[in-house]
N, C-alpha and C. Protein backbone atom coordinates (compact mmCIF):
# COMPACT_ATOMS: atom_id res chain seq x y z
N UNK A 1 -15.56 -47.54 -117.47
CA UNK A 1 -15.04 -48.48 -116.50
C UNK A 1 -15.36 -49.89 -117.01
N UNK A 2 -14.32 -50.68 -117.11
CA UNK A 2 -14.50 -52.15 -117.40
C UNK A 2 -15.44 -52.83 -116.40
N UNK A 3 -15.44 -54.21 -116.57
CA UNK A 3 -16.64 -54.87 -116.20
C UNK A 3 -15.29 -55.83 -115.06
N UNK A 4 -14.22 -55.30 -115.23
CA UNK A 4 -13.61 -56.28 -113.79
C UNK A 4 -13.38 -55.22 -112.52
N UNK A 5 -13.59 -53.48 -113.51
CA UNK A 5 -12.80 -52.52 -112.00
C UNK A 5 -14.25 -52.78 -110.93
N UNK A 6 -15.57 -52.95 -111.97
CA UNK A 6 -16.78 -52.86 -111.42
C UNK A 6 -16.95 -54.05 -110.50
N UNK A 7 -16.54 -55.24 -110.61
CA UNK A 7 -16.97 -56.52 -110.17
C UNK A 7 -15.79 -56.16 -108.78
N UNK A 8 -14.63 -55.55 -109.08
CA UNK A 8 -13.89 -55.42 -108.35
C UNK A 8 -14.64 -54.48 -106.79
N UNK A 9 -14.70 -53.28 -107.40
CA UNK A 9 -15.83 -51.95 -106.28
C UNK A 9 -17.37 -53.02 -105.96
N UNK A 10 -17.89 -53.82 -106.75
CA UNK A 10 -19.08 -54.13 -106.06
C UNK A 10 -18.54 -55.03 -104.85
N UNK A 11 -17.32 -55.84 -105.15
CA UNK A 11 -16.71 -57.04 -104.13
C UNK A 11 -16.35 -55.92 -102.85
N UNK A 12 -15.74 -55.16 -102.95
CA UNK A 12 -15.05 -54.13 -101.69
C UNK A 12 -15.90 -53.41 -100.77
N UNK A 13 -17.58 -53.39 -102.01
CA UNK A 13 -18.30 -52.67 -101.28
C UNK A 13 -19.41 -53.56 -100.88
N UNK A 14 -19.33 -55.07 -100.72
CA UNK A 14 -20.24 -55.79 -100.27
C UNK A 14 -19.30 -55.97 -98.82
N UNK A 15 -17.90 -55.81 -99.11
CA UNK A 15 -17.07 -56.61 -97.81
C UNK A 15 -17.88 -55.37 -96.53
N UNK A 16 -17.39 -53.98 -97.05
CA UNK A 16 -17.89 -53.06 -96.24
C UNK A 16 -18.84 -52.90 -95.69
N UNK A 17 -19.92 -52.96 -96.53
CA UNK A 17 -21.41 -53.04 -95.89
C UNK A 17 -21.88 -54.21 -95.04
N UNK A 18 -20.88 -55.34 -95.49
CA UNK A 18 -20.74 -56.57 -94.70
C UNK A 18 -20.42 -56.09 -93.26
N UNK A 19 -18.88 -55.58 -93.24
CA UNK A 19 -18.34 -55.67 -92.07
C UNK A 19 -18.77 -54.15 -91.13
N UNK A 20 -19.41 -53.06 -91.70
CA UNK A 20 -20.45 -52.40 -91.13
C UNK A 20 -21.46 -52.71 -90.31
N UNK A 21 -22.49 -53.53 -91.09
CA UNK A 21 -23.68 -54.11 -90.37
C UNK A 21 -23.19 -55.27 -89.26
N UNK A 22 -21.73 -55.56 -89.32
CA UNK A 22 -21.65 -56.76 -88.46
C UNK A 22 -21.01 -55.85 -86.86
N UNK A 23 -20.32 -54.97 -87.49
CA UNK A 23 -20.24 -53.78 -86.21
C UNK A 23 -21.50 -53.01 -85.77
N UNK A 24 -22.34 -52.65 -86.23
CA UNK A 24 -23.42 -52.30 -85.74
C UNK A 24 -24.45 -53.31 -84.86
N UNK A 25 -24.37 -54.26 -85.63
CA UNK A 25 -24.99 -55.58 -84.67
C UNK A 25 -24.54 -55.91 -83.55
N UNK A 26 -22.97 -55.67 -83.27
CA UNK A 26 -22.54 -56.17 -82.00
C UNK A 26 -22.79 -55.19 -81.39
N UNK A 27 -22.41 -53.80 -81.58
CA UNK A 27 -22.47 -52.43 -81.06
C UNK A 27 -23.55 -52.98 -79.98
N UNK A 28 -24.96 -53.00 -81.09
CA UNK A 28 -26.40 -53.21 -80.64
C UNK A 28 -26.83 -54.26 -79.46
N UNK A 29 -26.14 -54.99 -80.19
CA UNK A 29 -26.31 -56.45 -78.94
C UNK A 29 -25.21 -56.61 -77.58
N UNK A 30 -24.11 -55.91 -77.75
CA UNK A 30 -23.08 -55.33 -76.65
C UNK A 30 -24.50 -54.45 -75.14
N UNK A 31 -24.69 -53.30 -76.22
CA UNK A 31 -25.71 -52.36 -75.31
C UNK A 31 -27.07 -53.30 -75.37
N UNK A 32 -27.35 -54.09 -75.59
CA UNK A 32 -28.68 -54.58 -74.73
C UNK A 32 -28.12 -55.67 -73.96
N UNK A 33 -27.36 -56.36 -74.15
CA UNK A 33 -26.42 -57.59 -73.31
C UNK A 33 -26.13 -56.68 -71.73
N UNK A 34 -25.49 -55.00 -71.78
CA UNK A 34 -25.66 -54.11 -70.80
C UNK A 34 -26.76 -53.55 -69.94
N UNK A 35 -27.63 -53.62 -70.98
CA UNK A 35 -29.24 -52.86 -69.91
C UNK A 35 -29.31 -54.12 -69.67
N UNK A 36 -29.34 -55.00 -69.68
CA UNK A 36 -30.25 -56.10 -69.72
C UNK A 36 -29.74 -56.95 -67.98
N UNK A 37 -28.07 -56.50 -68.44
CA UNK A 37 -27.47 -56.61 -67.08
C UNK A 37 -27.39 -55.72 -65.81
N UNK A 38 -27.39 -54.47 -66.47
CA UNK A 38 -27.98 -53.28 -65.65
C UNK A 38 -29.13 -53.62 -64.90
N UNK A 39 -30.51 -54.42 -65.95
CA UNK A 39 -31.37 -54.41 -65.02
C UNK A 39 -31.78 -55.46 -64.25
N UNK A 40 -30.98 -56.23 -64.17
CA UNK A 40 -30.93 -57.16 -63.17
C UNK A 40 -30.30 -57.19 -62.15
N UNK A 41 -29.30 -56.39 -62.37
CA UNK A 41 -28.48 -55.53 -60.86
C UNK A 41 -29.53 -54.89 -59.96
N UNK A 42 -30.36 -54.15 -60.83
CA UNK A 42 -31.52 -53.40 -60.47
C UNK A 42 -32.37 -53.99 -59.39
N UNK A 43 -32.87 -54.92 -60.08
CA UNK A 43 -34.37 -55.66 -59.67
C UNK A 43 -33.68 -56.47 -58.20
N UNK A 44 -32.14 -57.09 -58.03
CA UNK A 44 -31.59 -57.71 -57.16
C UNK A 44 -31.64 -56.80 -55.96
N UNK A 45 -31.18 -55.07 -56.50
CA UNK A 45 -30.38 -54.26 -55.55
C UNK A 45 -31.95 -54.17 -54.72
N UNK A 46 -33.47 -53.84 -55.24
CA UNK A 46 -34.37 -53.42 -55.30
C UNK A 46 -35.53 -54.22 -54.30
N UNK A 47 -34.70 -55.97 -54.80
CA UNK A 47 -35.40 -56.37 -53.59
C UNK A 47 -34.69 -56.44 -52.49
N UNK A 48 -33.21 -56.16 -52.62
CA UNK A 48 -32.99 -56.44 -51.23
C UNK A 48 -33.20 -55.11 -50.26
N UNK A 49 -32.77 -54.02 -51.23
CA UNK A 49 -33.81 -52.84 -50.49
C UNK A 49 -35.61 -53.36 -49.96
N UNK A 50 -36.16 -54.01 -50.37
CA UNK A 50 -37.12 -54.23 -49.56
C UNK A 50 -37.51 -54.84 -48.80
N UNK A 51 -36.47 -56.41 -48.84
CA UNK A 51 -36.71 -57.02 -47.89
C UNK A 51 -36.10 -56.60 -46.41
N UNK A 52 -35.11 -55.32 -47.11
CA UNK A 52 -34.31 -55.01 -45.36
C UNK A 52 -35.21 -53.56 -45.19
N UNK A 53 -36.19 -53.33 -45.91
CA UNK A 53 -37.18 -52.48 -45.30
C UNK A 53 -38.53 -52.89 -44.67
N UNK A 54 -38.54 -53.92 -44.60
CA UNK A 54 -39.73 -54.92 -44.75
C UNK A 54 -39.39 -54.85 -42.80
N UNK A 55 -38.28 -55.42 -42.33
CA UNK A 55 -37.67 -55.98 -40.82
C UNK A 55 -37.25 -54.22 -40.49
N UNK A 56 -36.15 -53.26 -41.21
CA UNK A 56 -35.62 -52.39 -40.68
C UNK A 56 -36.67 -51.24 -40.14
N UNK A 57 -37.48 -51.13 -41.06
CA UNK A 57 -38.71 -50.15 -40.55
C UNK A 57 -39.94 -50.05 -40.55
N UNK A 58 -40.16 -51.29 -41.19
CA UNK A 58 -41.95 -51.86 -40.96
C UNK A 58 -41.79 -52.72 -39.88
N UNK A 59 -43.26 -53.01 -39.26
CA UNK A 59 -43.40 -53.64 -38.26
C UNK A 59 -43.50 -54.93 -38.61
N UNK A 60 -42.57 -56.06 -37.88
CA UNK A 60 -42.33 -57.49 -38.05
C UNK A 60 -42.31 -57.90 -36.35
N UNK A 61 -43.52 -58.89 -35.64
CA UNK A 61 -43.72 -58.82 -34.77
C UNK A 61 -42.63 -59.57 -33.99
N UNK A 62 -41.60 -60.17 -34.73
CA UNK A 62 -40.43 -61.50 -34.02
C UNK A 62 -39.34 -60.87 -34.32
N UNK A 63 -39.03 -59.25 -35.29
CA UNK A 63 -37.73 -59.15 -35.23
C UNK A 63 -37.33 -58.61 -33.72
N UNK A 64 -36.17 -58.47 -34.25
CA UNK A 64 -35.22 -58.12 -32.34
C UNK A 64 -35.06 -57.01 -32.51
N UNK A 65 -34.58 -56.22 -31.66
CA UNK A 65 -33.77 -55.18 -32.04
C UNK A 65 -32.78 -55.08 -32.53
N UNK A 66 -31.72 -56.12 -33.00
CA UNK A 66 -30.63 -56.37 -33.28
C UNK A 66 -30.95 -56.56 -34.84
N UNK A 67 -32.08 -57.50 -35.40
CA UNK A 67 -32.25 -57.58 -36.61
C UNK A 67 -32.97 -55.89 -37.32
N UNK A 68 -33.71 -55.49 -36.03
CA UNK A 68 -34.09 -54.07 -36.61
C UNK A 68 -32.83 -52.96 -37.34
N UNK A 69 -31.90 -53.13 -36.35
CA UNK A 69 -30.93 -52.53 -36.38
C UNK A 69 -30.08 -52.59 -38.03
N UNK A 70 -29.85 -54.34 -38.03
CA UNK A 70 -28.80 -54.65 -38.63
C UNK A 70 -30.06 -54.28 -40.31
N UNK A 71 -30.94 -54.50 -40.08
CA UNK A 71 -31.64 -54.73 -41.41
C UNK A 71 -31.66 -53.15 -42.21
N UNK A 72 -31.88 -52.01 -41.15
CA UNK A 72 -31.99 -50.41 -41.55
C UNK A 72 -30.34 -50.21 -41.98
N UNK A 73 -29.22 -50.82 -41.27
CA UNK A 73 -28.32 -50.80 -42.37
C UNK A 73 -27.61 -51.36 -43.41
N UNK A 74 -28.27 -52.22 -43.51
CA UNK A 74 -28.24 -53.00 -44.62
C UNK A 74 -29.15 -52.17 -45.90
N UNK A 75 -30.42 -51.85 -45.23
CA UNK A 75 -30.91 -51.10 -46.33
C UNK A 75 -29.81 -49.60 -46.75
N UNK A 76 -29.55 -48.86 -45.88
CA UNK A 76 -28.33 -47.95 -45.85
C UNK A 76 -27.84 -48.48 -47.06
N UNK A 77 -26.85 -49.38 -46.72
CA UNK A 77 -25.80 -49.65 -47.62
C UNK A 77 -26.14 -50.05 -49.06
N UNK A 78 -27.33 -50.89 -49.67
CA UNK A 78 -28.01 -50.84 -51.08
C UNK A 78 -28.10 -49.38 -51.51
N UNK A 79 -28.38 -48.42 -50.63
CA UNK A 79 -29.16 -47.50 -51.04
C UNK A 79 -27.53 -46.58 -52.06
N UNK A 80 -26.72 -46.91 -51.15
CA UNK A 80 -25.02 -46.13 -51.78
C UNK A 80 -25.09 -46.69 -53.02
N UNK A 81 -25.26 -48.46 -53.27
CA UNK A 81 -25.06 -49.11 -54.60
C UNK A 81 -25.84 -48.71 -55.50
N UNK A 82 -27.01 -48.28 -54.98
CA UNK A 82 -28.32 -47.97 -56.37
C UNK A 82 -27.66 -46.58 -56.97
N UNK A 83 -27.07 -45.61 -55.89
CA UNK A 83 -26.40 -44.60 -56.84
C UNK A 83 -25.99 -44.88 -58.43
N UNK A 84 -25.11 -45.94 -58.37
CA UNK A 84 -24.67 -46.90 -59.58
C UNK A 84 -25.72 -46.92 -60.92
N UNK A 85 -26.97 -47.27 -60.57
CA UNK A 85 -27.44 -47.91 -61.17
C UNK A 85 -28.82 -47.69 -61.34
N UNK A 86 -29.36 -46.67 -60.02
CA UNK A 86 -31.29 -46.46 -60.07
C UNK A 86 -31.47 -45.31 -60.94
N UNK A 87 -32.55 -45.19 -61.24
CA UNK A 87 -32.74 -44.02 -62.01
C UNK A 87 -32.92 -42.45 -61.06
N UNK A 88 -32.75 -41.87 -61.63
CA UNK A 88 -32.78 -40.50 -60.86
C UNK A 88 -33.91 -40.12 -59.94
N UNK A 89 -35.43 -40.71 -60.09
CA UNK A 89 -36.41 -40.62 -59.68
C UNK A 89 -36.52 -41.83 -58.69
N UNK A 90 -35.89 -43.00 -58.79
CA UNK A 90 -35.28 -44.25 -57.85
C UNK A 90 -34.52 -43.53 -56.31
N UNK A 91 -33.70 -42.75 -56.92
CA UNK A 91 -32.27 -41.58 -56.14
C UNK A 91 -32.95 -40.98 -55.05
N UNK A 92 -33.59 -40.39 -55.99
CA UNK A 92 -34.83 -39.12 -55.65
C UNK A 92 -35.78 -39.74 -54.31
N UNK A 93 -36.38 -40.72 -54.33
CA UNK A 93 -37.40 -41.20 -53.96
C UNK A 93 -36.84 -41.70 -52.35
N UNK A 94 -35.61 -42.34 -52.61
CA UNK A 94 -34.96 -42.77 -51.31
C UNK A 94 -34.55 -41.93 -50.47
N UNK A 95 -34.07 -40.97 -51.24
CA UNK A 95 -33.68 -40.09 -50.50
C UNK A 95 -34.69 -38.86 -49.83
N UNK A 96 -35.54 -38.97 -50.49
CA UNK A 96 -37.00 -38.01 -49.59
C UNK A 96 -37.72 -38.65 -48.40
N UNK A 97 -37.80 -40.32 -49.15
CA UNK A 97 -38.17 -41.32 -48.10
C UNK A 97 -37.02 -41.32 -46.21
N UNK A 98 -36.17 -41.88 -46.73
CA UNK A 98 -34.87 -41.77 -45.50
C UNK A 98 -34.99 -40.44 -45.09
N UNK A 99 -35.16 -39.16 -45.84
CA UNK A 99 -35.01 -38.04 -44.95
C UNK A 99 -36.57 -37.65 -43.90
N UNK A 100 -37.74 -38.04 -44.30
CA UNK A 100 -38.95 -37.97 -43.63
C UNK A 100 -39.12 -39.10 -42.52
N UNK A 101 -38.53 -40.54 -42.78
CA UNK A 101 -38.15 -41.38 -41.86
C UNK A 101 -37.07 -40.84 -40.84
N UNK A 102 -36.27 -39.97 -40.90
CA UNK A 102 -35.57 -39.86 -39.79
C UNK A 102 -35.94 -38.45 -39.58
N UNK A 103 -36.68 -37.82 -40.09
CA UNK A 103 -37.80 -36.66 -39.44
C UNK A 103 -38.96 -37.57 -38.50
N UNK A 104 -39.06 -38.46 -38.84
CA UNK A 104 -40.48 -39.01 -37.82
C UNK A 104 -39.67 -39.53 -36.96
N UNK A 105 -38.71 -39.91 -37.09
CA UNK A 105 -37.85 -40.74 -35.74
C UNK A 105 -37.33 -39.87 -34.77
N UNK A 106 -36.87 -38.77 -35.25
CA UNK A 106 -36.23 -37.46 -34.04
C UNK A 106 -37.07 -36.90 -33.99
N UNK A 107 -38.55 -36.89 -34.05
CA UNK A 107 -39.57 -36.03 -34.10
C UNK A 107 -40.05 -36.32 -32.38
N UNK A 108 -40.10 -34.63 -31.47
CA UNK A 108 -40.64 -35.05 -30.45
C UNK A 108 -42.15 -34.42 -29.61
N UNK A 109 -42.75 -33.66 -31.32
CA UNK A 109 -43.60 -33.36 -31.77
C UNK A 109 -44.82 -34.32 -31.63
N UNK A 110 -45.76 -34.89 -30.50
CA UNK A 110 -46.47 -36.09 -30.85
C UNK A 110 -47.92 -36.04 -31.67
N UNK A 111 -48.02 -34.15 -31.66
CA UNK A 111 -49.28 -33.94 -32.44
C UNK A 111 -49.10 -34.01 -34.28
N UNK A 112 -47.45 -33.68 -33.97
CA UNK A 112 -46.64 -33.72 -35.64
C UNK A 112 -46.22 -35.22 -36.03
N UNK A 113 -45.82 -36.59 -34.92
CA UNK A 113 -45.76 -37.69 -35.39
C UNK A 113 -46.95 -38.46 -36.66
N UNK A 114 -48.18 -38.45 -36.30
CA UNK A 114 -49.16 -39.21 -37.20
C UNK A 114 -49.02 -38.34 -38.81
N UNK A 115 -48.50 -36.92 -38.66
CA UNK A 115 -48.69 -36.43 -40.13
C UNK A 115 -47.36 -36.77 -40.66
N UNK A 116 -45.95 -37.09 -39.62
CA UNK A 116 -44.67 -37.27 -40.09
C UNK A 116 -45.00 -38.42 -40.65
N UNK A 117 -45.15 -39.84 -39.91
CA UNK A 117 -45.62 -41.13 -40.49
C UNK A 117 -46.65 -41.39 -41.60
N UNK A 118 -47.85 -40.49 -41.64
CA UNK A 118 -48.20 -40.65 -42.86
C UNK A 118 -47.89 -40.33 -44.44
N UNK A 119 -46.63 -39.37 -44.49
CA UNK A 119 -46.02 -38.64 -45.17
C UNK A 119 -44.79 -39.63 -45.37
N UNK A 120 -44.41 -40.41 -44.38
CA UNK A 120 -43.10 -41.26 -44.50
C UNK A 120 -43.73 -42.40 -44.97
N UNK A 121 -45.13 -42.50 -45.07
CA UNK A 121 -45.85 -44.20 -45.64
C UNK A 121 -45.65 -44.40 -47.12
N UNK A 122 -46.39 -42.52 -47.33
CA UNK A 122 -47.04 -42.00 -48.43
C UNK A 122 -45.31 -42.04 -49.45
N UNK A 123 -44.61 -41.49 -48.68
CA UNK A 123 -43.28 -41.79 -49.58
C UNK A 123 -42.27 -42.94 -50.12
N UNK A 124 -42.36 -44.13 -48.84
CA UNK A 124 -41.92 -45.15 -49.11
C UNK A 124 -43.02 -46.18 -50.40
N UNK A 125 -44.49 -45.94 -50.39
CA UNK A 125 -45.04 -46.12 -51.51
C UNK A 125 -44.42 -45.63 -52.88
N UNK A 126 -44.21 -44.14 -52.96
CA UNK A 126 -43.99 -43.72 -54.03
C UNK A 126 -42.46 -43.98 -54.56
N UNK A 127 -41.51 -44.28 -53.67
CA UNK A 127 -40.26 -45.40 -53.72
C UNK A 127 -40.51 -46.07 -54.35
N UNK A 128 -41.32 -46.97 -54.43
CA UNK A 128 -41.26 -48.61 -54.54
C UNK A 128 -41.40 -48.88 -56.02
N UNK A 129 -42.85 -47.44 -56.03
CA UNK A 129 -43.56 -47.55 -57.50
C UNK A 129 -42.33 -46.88 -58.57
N UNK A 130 -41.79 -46.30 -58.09
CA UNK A 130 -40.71 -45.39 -58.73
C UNK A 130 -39.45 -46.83 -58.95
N UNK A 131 -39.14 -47.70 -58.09
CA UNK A 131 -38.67 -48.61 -59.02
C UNK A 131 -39.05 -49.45 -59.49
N UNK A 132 -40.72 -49.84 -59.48
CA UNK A 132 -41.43 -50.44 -60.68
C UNK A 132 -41.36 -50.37 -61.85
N UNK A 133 -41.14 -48.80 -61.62
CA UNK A 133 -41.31 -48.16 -63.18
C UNK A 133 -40.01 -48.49 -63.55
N UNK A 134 -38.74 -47.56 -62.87
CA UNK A 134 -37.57 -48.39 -63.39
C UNK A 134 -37.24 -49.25 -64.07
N UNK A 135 -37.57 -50.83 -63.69
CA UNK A 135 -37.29 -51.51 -63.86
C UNK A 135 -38.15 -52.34 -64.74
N UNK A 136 -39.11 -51.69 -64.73
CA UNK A 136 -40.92 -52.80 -65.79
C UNK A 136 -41.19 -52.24 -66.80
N UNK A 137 -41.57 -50.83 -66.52
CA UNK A 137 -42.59 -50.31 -67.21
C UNK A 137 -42.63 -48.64 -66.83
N UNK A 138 -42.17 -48.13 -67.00
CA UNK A 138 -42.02 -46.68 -67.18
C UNK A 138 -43.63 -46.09 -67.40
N UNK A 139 -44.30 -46.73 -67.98
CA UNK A 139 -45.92 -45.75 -68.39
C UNK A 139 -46.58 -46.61 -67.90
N UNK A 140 -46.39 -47.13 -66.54
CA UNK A 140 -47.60 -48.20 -65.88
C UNK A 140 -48.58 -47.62 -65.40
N UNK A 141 -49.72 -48.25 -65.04
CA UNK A 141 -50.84 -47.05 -64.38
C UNK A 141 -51.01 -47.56 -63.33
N UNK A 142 -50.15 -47.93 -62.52
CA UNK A 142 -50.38 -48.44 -61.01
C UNK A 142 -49.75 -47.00 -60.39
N UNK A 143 -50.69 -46.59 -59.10
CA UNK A 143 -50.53 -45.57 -58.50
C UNK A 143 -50.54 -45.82 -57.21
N UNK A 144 -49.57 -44.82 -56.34
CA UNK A 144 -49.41 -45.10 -54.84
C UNK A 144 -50.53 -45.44 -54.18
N UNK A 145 -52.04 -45.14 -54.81
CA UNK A 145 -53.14 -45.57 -53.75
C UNK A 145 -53.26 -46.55 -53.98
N UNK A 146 -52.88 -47.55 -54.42
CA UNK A 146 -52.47 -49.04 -55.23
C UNK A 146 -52.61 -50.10 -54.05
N UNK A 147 -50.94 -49.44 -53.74
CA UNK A 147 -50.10 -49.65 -53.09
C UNK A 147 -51.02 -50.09 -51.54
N UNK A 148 -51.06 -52.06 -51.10
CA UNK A 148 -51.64 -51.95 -50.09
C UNK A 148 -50.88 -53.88 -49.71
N UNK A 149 -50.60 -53.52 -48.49
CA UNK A 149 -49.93 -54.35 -47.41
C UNK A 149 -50.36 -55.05 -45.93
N UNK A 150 -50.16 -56.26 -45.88
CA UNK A 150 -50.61 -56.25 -44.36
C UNK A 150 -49.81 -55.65 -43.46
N UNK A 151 -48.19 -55.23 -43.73
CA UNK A 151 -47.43 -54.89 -42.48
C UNK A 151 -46.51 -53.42 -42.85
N UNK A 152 -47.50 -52.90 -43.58
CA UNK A 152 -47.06 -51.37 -43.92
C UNK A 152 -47.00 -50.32 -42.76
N UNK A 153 -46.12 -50.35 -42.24
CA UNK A 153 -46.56 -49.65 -40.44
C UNK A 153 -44.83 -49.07 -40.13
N UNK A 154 -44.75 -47.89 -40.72
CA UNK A 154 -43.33 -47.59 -40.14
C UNK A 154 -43.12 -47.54 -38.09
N UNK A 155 -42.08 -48.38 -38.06
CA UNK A 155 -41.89 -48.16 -36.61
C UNK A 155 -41.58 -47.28 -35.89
């Protein structure tokens, strides 16, 4: 092989490896430009899940009943959007939480209320931490006994 077919294949194969690594780079920076937006959907959807859990089913001594009301569905309705976007253990967590919360609410059991509510505390903790992790830190060592509030008091 002459010394121009060669200069020729090294030119074709710098363009390639060129225009390879420049598709892989965007590829790369496309998908973190995505989590990155993913997780800020997250952390948004996450607080507003808490601040409408904060009025909807913790105790807030000035809400109304009207803000109680409107705030538990408001949390409702985040909870459809996180489908989108929480992690499975996020999914998971809300949905054990909401189902033991409306076990303590139709509960007319009053010797079974204090173990329903402590079980509905104990879960909305493990919620929260579950989108900590989500969203921070996946191998954190903060644990639900952590977890401590002045107005942690399901209503």
């Amino acid at each position: 092989m002459n010394d121009s077919k060669k200069m020729i294949f090294t030119i074709i194969g710098s363009i390639i490896i060129s225009f390879l690594t420049a598709k892989i780079t965007t590829n790369y920076n496309l998908k973190k430009d995505l989590k990155l937006k993913n997780n800020e959907k997250k952390i948004i959807r996450y607080e507003n899940m808490i601040k409408y859990l904060r009025i909807g089913f913790m105790i807030k001594n000035d809400a109304t009943r009207e803000e109680v009301v409107n705030n538990r569905n408001m949390f409702y309705e985040e909870t459809y959007f996180a489908w989108l976007c929480a992690s499975d253990d996020v999914v998971i967590s809300i949905r054990n939480f909401i189902d033991k919360i409306n076990e303590y609410y139709f509960n007319k059991n009053q010797e079974k209320s204090q173990q329903l509510f402590n079980e509905a505390e104990r879960l909305f903790k493990i919620m929260i931490l579950n989108m900590r992790r989500d969203v921070y830190n996946k191998s954190t060592e903060v644990q639900e006994s952590d977890w401590r509030s002045c107005d942690v008091s399901i209503r």
